[in-house]
N, C-alpha and C. Protein backbone atom coordinates (compact mmCIF):
# COMPACT_ATOMS: atom_id res chain seq x y z
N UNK A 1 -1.03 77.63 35.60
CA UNK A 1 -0.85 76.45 36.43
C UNK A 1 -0.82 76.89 37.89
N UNK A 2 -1.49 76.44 38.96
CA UNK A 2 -1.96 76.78 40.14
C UNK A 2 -0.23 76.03 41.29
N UNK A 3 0.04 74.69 40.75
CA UNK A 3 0.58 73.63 41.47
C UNK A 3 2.54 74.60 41.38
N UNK A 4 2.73 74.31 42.47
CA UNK A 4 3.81 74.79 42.68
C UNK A 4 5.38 74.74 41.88
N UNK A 5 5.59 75.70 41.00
CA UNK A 5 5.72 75.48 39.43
C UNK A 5 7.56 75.19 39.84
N UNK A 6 8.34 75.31 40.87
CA UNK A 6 9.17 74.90 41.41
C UNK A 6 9.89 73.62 41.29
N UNK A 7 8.76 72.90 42.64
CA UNK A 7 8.95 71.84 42.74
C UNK A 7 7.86 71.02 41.42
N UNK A 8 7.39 70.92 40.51
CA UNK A 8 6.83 70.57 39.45
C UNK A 8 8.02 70.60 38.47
N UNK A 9 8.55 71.32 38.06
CA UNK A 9 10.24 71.83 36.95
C UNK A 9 11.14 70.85 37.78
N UNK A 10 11.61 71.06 38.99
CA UNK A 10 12.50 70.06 39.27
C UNK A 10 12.26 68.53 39.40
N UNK A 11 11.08 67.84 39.48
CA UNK A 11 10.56 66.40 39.08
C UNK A 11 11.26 65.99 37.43
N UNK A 12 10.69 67.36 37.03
CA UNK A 12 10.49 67.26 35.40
C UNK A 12 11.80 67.31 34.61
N UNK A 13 12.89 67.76 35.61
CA UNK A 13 14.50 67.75 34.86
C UNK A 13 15.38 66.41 35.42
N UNK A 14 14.73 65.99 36.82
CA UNK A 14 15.17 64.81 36.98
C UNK A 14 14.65 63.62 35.98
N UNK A 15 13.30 63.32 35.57
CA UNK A 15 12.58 63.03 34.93
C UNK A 15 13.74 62.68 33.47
N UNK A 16 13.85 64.02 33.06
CA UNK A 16 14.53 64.36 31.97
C UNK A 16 16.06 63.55 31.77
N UNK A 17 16.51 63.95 32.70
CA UNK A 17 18.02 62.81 33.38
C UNK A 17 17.97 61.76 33.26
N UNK A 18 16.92 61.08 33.76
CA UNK A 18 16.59 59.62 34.05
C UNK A 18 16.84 59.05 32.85
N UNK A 19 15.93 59.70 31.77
CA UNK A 19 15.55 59.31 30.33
C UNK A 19 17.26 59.62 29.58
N UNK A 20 17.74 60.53 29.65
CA UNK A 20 18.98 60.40 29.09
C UNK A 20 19.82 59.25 29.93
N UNK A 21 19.83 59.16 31.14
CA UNK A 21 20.39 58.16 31.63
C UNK A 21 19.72 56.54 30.73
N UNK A 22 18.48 56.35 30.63
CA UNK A 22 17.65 55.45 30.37
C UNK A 22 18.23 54.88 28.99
N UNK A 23 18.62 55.72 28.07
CA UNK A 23 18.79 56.17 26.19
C UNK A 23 20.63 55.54 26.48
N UNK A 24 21.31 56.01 27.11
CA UNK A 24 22.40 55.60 27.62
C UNK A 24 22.53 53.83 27.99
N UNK A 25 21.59 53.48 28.90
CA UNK A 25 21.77 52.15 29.16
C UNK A 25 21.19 50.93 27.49
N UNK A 26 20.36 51.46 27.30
CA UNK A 26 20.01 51.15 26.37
C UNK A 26 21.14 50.86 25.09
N UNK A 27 21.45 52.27 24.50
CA UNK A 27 22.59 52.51 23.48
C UNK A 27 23.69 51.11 24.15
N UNK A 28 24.09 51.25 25.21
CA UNK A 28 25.20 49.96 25.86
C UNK A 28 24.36 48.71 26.17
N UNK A 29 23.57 48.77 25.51
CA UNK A 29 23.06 47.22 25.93
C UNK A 29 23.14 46.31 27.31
N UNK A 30 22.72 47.20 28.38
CA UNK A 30 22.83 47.22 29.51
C UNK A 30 21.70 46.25 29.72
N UNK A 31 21.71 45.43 30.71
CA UNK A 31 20.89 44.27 31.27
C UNK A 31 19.00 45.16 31.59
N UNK A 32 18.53 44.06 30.70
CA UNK A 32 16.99 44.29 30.76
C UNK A 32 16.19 44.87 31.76
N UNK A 33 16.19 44.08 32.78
CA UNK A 33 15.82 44.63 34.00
C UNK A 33 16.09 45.91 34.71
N UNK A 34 17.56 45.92 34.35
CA UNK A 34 18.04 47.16 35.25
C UNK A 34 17.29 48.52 34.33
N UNK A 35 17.04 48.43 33.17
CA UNK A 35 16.46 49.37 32.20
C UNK A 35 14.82 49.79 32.62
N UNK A 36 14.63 48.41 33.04
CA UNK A 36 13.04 47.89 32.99
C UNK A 36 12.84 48.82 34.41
N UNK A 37 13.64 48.45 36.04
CA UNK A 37 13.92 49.86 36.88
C UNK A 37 13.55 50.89 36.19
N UNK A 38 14.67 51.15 35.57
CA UNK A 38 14.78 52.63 35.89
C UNK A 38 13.35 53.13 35.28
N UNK A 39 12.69 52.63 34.27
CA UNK A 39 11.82 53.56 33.23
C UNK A 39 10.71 53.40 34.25
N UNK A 40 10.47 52.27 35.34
CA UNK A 40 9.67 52.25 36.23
C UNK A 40 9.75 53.88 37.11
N UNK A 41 11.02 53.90 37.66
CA UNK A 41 11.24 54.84 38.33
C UNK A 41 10.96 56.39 37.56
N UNK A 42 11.24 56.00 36.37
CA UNK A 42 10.88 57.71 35.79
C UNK A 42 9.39 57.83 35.65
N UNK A 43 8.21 56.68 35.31
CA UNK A 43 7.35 57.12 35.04
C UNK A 43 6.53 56.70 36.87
N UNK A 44 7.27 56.45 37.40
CA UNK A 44 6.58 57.26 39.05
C UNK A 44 7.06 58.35 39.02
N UNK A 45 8.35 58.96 38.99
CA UNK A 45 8.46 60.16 39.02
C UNK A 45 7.00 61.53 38.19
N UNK A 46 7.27 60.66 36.71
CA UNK A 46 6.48 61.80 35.83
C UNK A 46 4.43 61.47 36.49
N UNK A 47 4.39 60.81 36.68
CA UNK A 47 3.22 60.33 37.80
C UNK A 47 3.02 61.38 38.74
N UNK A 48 3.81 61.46 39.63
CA UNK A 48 3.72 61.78 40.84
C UNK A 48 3.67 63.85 40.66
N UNK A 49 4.29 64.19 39.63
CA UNK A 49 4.15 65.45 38.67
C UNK A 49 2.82 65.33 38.66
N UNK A 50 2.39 64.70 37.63
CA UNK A 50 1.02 64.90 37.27
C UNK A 50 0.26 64.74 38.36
N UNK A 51 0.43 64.03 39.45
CA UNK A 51 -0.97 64.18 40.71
C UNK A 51 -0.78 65.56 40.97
N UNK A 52 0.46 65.98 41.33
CA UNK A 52 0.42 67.07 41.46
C UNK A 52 -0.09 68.24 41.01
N UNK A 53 -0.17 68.21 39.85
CA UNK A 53 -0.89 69.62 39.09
C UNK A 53 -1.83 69.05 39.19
N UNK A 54 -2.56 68.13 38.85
CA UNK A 54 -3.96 67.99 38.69
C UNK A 54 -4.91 68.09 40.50
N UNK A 55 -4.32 68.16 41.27
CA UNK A 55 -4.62 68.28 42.48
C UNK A 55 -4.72 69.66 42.80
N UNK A 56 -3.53 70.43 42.20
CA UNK A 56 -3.96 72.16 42.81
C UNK A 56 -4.54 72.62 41.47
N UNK A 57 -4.87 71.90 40.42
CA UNK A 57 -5.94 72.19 39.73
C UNK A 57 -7.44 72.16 40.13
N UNK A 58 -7.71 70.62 40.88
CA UNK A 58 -8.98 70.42 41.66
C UNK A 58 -9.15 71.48 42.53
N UNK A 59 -8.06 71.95 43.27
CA UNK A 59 -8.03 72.62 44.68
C UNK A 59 -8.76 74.06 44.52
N UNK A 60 -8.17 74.68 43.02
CA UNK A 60 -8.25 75.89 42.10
C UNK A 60 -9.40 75.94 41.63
N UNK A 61 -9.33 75.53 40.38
CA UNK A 61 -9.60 76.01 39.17
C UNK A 61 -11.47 75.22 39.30
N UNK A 62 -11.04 73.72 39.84
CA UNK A 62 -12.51 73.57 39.55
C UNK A 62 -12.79 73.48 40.98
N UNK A 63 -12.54 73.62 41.95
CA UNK A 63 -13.43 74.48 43.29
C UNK A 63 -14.29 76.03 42.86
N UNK A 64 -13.15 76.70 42.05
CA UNK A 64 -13.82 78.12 41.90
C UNK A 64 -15.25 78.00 40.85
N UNK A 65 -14.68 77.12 40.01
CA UNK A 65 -15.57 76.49 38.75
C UNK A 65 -16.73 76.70 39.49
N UNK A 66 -17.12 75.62 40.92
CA UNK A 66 -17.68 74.55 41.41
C UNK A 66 -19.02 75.95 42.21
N UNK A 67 -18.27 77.25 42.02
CA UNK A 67 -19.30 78.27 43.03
C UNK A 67 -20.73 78.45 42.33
N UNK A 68 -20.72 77.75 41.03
CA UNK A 68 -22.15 78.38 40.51
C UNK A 68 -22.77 76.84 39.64
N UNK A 69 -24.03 77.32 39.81
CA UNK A 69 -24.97 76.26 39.73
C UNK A 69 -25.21 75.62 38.26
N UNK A 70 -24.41 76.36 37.45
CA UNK A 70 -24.42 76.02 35.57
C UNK A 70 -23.72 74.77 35.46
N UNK A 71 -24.19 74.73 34.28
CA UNK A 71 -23.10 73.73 33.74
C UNK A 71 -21.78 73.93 33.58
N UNK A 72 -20.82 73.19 34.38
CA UNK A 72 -19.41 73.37 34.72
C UNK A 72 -18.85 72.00 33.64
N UNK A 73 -18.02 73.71 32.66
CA UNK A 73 -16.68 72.87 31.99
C UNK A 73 -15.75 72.40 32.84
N UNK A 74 -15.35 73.11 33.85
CA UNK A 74 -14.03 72.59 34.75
C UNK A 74 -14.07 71.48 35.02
N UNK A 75 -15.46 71.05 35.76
CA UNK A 75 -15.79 70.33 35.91
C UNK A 75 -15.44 68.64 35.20
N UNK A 76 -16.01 69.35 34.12
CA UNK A 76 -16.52 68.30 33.02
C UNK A 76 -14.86 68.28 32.20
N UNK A 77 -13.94 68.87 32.44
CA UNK A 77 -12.29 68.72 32.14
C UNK A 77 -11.99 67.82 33.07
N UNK A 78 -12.29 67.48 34.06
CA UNK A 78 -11.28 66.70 35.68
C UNK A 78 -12.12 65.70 35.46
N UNK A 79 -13.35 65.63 35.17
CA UNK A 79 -13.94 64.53 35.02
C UNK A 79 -13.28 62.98 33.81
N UNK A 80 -13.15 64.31 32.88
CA UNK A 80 -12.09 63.57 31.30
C UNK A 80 -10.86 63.20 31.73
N UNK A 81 -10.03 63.93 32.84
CA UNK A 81 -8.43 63.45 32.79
C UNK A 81 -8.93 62.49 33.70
N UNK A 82 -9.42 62.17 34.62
CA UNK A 82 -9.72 61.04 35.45
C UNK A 82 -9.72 59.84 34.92
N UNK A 83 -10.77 59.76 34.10
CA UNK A 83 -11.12 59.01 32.91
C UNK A 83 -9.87 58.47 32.00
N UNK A 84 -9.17 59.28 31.68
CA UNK A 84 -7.60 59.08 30.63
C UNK A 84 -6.95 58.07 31.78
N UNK A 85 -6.77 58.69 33.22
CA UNK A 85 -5.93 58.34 33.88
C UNK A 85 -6.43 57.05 34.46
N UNK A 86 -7.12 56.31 34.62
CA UNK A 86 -7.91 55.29 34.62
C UNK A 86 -7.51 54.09 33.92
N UNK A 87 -7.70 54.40 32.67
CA UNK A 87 -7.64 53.56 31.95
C UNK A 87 -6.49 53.07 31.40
């Protein structure tokens, strides 16, 4: 993984929190909305992770891909998560 494996782990334990926090409101039958928040807020969080790697992946992996004139898997990988992420 190219993307700064740091700050990527710490998204990913807050992330993690959220969801035990989330499992918590839930278990107490805590008001809809406020639930409906938070899971908003975790999956911007886990979002904002994933631009991330997939960006110093582009930056990486399929720039270096990108030096020769063949047919590029890297390529043709960023092309597919785009696609996932899309839809």
């Amino acid at each position: 993984m190219k993307a700064k494996k740091g700050d990527i782990v710490h998204k990913l334990k807050i992330a993690r929190g959220q969801l035990d926090g989330i499992l918590q409101m839930v278990e107490e039958n805590r008001y809809c909305v406020d639930i409906s928040n938070q899971l908003l807020a975790t999956q911007a969080l886990l979002k904002s992770a994933n631009q991330q790697i997939l960006q110093a992946h582009i930056r990486s992996c399929v720039r270096e891909a990108l030096q020769t004139d063949a047919v590029n898997p890297k390529l043709e990988e960023a092309l597919k998560l785009l696609e996932k992420m899309i839809q």
